[in-house]
Protein backbone atom coordinates (compact mmCIF):
# COMPACT_ATOMS: atom_id res chain seq x y z
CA UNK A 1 5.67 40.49 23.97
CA UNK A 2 6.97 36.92 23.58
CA UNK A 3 10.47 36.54 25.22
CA UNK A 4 13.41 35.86 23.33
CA UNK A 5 14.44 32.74 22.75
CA UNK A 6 10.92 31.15 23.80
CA UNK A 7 9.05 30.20 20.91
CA UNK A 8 6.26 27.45 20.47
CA UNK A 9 8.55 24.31 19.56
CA UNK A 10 10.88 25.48 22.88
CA UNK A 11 7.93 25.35 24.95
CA UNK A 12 6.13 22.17 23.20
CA UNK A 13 9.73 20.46 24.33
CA UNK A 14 9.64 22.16 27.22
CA UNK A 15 6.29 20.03 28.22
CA UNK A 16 6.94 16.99 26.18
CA UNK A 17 10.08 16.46 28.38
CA UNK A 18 7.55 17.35 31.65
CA UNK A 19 5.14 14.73 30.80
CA UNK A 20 7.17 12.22 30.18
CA UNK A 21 8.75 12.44 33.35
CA UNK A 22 5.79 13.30 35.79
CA UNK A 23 3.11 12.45 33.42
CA UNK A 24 0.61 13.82 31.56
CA UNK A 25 -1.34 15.14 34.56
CA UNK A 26 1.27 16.86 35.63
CA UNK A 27 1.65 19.58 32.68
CA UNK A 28 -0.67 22.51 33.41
CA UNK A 29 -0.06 26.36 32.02
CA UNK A 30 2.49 26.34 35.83
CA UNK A 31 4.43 23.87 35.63
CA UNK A 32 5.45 24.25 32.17
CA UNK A 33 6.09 28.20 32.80
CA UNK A 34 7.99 27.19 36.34
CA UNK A 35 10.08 24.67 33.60
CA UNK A 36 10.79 27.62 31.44
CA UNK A 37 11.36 30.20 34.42
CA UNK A 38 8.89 32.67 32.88
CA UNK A 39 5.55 33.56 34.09
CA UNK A 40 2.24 31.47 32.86
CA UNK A 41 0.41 34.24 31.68
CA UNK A 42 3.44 34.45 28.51
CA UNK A 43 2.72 30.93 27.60
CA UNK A 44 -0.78 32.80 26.12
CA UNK A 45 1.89 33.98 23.63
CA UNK A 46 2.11 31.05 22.19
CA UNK A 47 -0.68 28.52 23.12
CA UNK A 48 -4.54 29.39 23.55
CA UNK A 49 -4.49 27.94 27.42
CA UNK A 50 -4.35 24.06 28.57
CA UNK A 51 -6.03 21.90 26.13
CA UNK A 52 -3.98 23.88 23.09
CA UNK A 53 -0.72 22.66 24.88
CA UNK A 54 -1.91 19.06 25.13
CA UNK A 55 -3.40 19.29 21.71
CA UNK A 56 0.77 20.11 20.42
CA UNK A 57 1.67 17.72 23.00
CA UNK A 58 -0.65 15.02 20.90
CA UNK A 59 0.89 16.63 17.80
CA UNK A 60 4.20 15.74 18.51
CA UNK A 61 3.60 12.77 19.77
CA UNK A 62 1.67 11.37 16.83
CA UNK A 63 4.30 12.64 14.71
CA UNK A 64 7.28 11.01 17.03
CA UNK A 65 5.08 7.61 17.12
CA UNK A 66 4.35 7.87 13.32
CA UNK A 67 8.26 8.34 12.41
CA UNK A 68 9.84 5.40 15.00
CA UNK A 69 6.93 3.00 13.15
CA UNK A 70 7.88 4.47 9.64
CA UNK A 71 11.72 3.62 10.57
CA UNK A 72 11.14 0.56 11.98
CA UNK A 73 8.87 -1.19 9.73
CA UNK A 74 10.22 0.36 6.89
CA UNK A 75 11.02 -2.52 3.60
CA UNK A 76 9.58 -5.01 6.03
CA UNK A 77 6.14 -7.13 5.11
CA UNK A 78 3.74 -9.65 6.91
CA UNK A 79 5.05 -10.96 10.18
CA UNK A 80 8.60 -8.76 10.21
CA UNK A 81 6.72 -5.82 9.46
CA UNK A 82 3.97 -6.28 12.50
CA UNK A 83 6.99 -7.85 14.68
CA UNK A 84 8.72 -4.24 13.84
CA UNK A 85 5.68 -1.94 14.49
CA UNK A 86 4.87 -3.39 17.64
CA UNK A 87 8.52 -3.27 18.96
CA UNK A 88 8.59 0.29 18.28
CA UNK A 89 5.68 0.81 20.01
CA UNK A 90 6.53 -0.39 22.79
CA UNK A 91 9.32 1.38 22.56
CA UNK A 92 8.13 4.70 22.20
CA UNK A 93 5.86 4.35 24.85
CA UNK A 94 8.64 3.50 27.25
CA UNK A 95 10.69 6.26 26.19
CA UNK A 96 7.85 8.57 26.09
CA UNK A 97 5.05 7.67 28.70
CA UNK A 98 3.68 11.40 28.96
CA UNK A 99 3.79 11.69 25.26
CA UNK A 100 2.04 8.33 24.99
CA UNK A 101 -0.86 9.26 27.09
CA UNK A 102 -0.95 12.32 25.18
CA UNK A 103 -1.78 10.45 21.89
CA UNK A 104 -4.99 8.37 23.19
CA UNK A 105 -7.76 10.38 23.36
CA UNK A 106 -9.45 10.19 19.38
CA UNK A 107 -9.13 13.49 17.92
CA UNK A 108 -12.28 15.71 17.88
CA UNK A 109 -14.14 15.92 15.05
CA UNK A 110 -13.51 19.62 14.02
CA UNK A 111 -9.52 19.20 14.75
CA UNK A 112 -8.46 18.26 11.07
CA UNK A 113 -4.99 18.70 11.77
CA UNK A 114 -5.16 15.64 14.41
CA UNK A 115 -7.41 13.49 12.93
CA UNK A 116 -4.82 13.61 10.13
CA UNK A 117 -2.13 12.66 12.26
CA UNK A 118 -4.44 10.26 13.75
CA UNK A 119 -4.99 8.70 10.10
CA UNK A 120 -1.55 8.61 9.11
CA UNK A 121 -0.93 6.43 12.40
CA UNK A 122 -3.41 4.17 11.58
CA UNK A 123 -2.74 4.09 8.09
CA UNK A 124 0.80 3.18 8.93
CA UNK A 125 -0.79 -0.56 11.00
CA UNK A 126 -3.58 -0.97 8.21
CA UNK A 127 -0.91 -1.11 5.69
CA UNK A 128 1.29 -3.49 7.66
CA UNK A 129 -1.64 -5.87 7.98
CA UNK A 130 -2.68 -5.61 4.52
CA UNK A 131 -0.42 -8.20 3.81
CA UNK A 132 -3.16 -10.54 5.36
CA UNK A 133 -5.77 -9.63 3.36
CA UNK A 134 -7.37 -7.52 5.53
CA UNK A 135 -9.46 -4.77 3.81
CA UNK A 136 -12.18 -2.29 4.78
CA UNK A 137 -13.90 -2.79 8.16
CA UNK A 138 -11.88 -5.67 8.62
CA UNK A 139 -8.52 -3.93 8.39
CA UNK A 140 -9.76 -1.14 10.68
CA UNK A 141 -10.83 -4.02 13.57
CA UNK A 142 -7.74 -5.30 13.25
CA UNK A 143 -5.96 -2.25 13.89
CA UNK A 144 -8.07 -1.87 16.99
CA UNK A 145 -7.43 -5.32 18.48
CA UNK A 146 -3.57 -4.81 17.43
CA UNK A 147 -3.54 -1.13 19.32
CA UNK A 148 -5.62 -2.64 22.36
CA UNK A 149 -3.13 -5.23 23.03
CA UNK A 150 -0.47 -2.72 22.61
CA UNK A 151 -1.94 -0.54 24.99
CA UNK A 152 -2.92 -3.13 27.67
CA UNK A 153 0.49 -4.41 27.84
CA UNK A 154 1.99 -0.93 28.00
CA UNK A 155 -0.48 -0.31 30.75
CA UNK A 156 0.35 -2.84 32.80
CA UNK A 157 3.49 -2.80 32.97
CA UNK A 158 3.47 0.85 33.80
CA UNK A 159 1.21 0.48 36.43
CA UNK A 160 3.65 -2.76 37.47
CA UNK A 161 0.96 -5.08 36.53
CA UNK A 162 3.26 -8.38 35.96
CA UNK A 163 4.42 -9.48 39.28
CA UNK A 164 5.49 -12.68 38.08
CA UNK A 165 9.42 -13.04 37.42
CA UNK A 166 9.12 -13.62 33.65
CA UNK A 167 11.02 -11.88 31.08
CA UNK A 168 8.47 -9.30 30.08
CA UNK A 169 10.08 -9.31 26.72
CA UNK A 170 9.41 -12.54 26.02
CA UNK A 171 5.90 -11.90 27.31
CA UNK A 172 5.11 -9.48 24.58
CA UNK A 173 7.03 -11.68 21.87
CA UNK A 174 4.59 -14.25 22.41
CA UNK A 175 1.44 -11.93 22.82
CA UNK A 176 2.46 -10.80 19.31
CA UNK A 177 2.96 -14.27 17.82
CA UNK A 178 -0.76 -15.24 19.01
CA UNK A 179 -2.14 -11.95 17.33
CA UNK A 180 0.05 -12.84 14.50
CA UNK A 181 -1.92 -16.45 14.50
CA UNK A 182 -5.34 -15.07 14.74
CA UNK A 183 -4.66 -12.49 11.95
CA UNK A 184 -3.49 -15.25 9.86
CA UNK A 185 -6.56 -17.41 10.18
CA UNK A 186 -8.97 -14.71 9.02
């Protein structure tokens, strides 16, 4: 019998707010139920064991990452519009690090539900950079060389990669301007 007051969104939250601040590695079927003061074995109440809690953990934060993007980039075009994604970004990922790592595995195949999520994401950057032209293939590369920059800089500066004492906000400024350049000459 599920307890009362604990359904699924309680205990999604429950890890979301675990991961981000231990990290992803750090949510198991335990930790969550230690959270939540309730025993693991009632978390089967509600999620089919590990990889179903970090498959709603990817869930939510696709859909968190997909909205801030939306928001942010929202009746802006070319360079505003890229300027605004990748700010928002950034921020996410600094807000939510567990929730971040959650979202970078590519969905399986047979998980519809993610891949859509997945899409939408992508779909969100493909039609920011349409406004250079980019269709197809070409669109889709972009997106990856957009999300790998992203993701490196988010990386390292988790990990304290940038020892020098620069502003690292003026760092990523200019690592978007030169993406922004390169975009522009295709």
């Amino acid at each position: 019998m599920p307890r009362i007051g604990l359904d699924l969104p309680t205990l999604i939250q429950a890890a979301a707010e675990l991961a981000d601040a231990q990290g992803l590695e750090a949510v198991t079927l335990a930790s969550v139920a230690q959270k939540l003061r309730i025993r693991s074995p009632s978390l089967y109440n509600h999620v089919n064991g590990l990889p179903d809690l970090r498959r709603h953990l990817a869930l939510k934060g696709l859909d968190l990452l997909t909205a801030e993007l939306n928001g942010a980039a929202q009746g802006q075009t070319g360079d505003a519009a890229v300027y605004a994604l990748a700010n928002a970004y950034l921020a996410f990922a600094r807000k939510h690090p567990g929730l971040y790592e959650a979202i970078q595995r590519a969905p399986d195949g047979g998980d519809e539900l993610l891949a859509a999520k997945s899409g939408e994401l992508v779909g969100r950057i493909v039609g920011a950079l349409s406004a250079y032209g980019l269709k197809g293939d070409a669109a889709l590369h972009a997106v990856r060389v957009f999300r790998s920059m992203l993701h490196g800089f988010v990386s390292l500066e988790r990990q304290g990669g940038f020892g020098l004492p620069l502003g690292l906000d003026a760092t990523f400024q200019m690592m978007i301007e030169i993406f922004l350049t390169g975009i522009r000459k295709l």
